[in-house]
N, C-alpha and C. Protein backbone atom coordinates (compact mmCIF):
# COMPACT_ATOMS: atom_id res chain seq x y z
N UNK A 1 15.01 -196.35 -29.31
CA UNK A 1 14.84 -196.22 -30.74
C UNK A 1 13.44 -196.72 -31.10
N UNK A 2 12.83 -196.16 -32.00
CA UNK A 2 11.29 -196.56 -32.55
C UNK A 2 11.20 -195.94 -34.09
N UNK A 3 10.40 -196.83 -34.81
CA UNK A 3 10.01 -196.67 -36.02
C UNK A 3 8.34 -196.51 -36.44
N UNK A 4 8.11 -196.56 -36.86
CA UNK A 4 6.37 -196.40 -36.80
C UNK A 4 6.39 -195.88 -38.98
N UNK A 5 5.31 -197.36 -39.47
CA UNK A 5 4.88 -196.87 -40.91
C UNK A 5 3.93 -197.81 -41.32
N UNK A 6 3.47 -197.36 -42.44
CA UNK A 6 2.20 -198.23 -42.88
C UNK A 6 2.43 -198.77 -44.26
N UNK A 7 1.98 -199.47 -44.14
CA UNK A 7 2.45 -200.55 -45.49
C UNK A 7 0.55 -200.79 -46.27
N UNK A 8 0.14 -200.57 -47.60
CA UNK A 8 -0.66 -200.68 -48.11
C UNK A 8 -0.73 -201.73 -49.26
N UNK A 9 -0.46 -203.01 -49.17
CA UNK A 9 -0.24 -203.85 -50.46
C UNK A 9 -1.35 -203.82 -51.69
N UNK A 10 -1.14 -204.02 -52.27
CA UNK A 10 -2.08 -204.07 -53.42
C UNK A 10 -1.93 -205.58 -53.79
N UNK A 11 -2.79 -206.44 -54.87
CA UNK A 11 -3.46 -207.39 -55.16
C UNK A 11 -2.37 -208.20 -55.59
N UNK A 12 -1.28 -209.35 -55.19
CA UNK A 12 -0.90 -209.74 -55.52
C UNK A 12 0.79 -209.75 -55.53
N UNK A 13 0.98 -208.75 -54.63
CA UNK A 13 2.43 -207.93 -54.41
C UNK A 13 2.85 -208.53 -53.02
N UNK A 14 4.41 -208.57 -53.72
CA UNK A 14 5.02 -208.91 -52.39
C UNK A 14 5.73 -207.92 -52.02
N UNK A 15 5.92 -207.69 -50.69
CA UNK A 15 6.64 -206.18 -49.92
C UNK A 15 7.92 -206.71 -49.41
N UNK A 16 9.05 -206.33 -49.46
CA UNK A 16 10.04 -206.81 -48.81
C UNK A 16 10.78 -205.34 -48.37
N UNK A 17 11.12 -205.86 -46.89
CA UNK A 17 11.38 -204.37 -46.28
C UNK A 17 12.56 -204.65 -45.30
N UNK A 18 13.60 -203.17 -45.58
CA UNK A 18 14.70 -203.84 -44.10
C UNK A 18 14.79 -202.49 -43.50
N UNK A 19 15.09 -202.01 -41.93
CA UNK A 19 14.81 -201.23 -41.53
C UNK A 19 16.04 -201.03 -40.62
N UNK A 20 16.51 -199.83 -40.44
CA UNK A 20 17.74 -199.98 -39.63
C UNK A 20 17.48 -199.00 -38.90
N UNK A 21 17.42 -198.62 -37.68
CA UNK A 21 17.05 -197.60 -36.63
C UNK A 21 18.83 -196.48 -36.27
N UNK A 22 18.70 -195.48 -36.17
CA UNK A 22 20.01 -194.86 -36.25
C UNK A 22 19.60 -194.52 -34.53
N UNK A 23 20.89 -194.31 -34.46
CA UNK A 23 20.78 -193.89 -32.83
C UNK A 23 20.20 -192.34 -32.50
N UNK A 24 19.62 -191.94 -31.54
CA UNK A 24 19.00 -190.64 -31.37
C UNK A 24 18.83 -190.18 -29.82
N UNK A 25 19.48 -189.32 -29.55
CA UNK A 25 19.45 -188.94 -27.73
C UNK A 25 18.49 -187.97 -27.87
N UNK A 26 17.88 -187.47 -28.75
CA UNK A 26 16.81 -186.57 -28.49
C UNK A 26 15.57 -187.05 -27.54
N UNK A 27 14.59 -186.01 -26.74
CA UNK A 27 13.65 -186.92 -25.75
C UNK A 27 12.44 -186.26 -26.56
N UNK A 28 10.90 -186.38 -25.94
CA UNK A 28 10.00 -186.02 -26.06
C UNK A 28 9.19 -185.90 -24.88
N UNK A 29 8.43 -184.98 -24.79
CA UNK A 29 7.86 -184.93 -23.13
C UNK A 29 6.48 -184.70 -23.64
N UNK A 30 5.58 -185.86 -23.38
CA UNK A 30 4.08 -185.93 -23.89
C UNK A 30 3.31 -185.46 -21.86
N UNK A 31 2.14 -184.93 -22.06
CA UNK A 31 1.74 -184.98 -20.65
C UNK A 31 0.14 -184.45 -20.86
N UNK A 32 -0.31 -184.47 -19.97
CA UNK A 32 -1.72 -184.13 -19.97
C UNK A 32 -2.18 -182.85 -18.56
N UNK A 33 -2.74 -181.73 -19.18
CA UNK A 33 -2.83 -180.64 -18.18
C UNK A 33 -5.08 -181.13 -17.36
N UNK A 34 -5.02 -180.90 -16.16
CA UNK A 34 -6.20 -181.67 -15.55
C UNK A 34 -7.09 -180.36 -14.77
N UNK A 35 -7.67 -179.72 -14.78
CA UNK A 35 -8.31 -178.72 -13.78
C UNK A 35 -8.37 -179.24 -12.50
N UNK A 36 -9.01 -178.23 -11.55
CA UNK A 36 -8.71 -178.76 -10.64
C UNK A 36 -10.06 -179.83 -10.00
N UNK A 37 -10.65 -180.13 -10.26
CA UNK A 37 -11.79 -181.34 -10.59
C UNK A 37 -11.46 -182.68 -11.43
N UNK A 38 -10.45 -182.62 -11.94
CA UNK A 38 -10.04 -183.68 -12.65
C UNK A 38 -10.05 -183.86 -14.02
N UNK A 39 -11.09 -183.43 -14.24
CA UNK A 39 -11.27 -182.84 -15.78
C UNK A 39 -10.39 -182.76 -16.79
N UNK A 40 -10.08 -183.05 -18.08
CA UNK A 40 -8.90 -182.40 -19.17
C UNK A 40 -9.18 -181.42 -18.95
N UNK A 41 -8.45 -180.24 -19.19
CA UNK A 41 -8.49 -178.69 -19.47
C UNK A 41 -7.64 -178.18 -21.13
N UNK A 42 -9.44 -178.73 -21.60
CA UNK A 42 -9.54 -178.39 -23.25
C UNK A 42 -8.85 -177.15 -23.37
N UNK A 43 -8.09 -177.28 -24.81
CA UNK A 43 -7.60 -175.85 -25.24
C UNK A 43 -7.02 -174.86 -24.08
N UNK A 44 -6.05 -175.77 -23.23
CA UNK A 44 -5.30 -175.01 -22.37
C UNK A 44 -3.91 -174.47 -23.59
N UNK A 45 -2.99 -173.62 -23.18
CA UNK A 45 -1.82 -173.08 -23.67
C UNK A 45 -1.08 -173.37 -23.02
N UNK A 46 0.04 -174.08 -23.67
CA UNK A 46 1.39 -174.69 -22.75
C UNK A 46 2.45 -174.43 -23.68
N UNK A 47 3.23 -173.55 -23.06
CA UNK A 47 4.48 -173.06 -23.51
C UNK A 47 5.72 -173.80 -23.11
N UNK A 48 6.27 -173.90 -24.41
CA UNK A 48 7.51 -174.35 -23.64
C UNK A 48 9.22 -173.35 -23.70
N UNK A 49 9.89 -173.86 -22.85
CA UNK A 49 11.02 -172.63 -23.16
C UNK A 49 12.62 -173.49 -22.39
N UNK A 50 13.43 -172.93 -22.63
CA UNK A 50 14.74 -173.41 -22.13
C UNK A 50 14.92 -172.65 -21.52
N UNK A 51 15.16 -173.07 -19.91
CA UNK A 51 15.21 -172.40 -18.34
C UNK A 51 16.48 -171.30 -18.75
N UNK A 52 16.95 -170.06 -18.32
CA UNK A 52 17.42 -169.27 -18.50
C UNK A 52 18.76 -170.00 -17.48
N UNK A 53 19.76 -169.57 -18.23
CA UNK A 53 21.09 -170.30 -17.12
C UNK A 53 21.99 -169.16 -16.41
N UNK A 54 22.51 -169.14 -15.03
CA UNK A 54 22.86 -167.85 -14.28
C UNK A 54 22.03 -166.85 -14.43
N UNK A 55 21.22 -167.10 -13.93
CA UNK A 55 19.89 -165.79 -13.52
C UNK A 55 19.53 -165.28 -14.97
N UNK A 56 19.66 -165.31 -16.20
CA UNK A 56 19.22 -165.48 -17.30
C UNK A 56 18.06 -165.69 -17.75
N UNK A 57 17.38 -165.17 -18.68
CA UNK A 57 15.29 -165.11 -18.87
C UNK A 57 15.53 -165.90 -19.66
N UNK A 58 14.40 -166.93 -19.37
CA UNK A 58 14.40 -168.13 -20.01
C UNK A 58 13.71 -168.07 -21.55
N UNK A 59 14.18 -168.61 -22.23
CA UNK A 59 14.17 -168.60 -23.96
C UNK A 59 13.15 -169.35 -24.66
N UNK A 60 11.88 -168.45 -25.28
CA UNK A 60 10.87 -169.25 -25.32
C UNK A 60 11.07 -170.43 -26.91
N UNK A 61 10.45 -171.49 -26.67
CA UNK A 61 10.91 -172.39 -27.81
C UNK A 61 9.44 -173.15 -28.83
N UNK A 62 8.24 -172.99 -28.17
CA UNK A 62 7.85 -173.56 -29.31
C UNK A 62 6.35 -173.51 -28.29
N UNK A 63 4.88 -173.46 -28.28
CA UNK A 63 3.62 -173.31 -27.87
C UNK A 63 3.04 -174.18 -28.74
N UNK A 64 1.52 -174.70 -28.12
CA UNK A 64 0.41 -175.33 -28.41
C UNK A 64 -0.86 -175.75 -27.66
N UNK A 65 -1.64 -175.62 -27.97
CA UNK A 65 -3.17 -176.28 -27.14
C UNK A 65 -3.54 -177.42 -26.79
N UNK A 66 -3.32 -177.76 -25.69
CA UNK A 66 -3.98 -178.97 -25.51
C UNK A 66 -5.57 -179.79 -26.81
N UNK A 67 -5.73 -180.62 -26.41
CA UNK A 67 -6.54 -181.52 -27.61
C UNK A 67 -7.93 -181.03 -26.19
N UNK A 68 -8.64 -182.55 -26.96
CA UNK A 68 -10.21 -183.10 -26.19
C UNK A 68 -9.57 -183.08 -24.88
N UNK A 69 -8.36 -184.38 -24.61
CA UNK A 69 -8.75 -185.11 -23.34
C UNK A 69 -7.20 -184.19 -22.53
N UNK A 70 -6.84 -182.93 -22.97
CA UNK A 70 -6.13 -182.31 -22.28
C UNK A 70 -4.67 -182.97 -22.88
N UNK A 71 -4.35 -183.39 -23.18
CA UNK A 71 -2.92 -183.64 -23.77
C UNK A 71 -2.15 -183.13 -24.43
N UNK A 72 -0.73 -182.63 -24.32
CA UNK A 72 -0.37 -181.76 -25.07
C UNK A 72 1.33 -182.87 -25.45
N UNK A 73 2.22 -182.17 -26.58
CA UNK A 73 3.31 -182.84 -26.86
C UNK A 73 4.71 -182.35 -27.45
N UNK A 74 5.54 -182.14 -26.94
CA UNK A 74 6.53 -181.35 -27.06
C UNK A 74 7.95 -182.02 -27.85
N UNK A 75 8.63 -181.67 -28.71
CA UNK A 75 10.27 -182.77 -29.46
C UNK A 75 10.01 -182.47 -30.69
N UNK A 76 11.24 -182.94 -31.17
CA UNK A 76 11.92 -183.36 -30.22
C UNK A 76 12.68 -182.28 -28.90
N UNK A 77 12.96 -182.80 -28.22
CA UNK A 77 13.92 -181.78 -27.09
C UNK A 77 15.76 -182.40 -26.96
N UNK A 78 16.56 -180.99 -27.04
CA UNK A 78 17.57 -181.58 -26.97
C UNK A 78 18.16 -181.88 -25.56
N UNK A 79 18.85 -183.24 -25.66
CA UNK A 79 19.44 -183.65 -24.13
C UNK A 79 20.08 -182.71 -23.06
N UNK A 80 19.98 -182.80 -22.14
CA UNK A 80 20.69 -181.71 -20.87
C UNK A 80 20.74 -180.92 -20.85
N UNK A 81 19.44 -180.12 -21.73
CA UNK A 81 18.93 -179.07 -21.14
C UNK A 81 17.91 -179.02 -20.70
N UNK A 82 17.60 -177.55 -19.54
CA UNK A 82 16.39 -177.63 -19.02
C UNK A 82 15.63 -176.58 -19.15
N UNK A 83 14.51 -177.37 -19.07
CA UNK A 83 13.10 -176.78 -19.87
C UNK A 83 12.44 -176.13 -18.49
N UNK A 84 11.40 -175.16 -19.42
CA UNK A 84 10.48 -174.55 -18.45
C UNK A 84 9.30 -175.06 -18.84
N UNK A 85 8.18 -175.33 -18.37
CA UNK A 85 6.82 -175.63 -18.86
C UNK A 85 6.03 -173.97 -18.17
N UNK A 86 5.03 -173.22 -19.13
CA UNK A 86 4.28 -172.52 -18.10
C UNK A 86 2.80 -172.90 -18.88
N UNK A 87 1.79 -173.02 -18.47
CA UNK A 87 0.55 -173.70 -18.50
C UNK A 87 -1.18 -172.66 -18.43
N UNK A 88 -1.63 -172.21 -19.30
CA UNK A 88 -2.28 -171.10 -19.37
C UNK A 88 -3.89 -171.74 -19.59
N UNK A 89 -5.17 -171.82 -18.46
CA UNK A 89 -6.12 -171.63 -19.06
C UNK A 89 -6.90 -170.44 -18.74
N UNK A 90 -7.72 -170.22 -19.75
CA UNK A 90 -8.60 -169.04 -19.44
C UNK A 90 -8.30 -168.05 -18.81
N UNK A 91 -6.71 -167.51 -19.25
CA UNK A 91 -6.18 -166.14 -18.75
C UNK A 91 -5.59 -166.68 -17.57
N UNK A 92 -5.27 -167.46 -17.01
CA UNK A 92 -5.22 -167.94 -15.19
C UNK A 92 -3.66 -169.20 -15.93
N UNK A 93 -3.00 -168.65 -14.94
CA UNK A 93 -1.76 -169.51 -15.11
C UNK A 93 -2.46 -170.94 -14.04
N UNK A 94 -2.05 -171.63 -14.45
CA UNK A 94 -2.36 -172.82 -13.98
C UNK A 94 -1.43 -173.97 -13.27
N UNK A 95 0.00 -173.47 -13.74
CA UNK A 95 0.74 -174.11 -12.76
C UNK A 95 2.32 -174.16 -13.71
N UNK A 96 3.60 -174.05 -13.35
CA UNK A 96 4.27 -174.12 -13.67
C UNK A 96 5.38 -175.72 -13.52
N UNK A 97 6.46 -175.85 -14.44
CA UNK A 97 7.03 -177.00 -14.43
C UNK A 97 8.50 -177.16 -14.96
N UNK A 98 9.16 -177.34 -14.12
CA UNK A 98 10.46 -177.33 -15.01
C UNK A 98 10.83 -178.51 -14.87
N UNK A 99 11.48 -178.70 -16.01
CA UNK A 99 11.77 -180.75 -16.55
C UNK A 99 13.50 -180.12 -16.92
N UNK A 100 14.16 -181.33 -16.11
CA UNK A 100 15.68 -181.48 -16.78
C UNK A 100 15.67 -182.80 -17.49
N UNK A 101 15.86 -182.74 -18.58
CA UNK A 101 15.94 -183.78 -19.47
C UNK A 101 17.63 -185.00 -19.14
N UNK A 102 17.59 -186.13 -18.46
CA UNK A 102 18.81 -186.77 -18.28
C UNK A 102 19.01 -187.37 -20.16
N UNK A 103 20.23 -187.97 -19.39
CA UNK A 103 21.10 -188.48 -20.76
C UNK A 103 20.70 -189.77 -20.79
């Protein structure tokens, strides 16, 4: 569980705050795509999709570009299923990935 916020007081104010976190099995899969030199690989395309089940074409779910330092970020994702990653720079597939998300 995690919370994350910003609090801005003004001159003389008191803040009083209570915070209760709800439970959540959803995951997130953050990662960083690297050329093959080591490099980020700026403005790569990384697709993501839910692996097709019994020989089934896998179901595309949501795309984006990597940043500066190659990082890309995917969620939420729902539990126990499994994902496909496929990874695109400059026309050239770059490597594929499939993630099973545990409980």
């Amino acid at each position: 569980m995690y919370t994350k916020f910003f609090v801005h007081p003004g001159e003389h104010e008191t803040i009083k705050t209570e915070i209760t976190l709800a439970p959540d099995r959803r995951s997130a899969l953050h990662g960083r795509v690297c050329l093959p030199d080591g490099k980020p690989a700026v403005d790569a395309l990384v697709m993501l999709f839910h692996a097709g089940v019994q020989g089934g074409e896998p179901k595309f779910v949501s795309c984006m570009f990597t940043d500066d330092s190659g990082h890309f970020v995917f969620g939420p994702l729902e539990p126990e299923v499994l994902c496909l990653l496929k990874v695109y720079k400059n026309s050239v597939k770059v490597r594929e990935l499939e993630i099973l998300t545990e409980a």
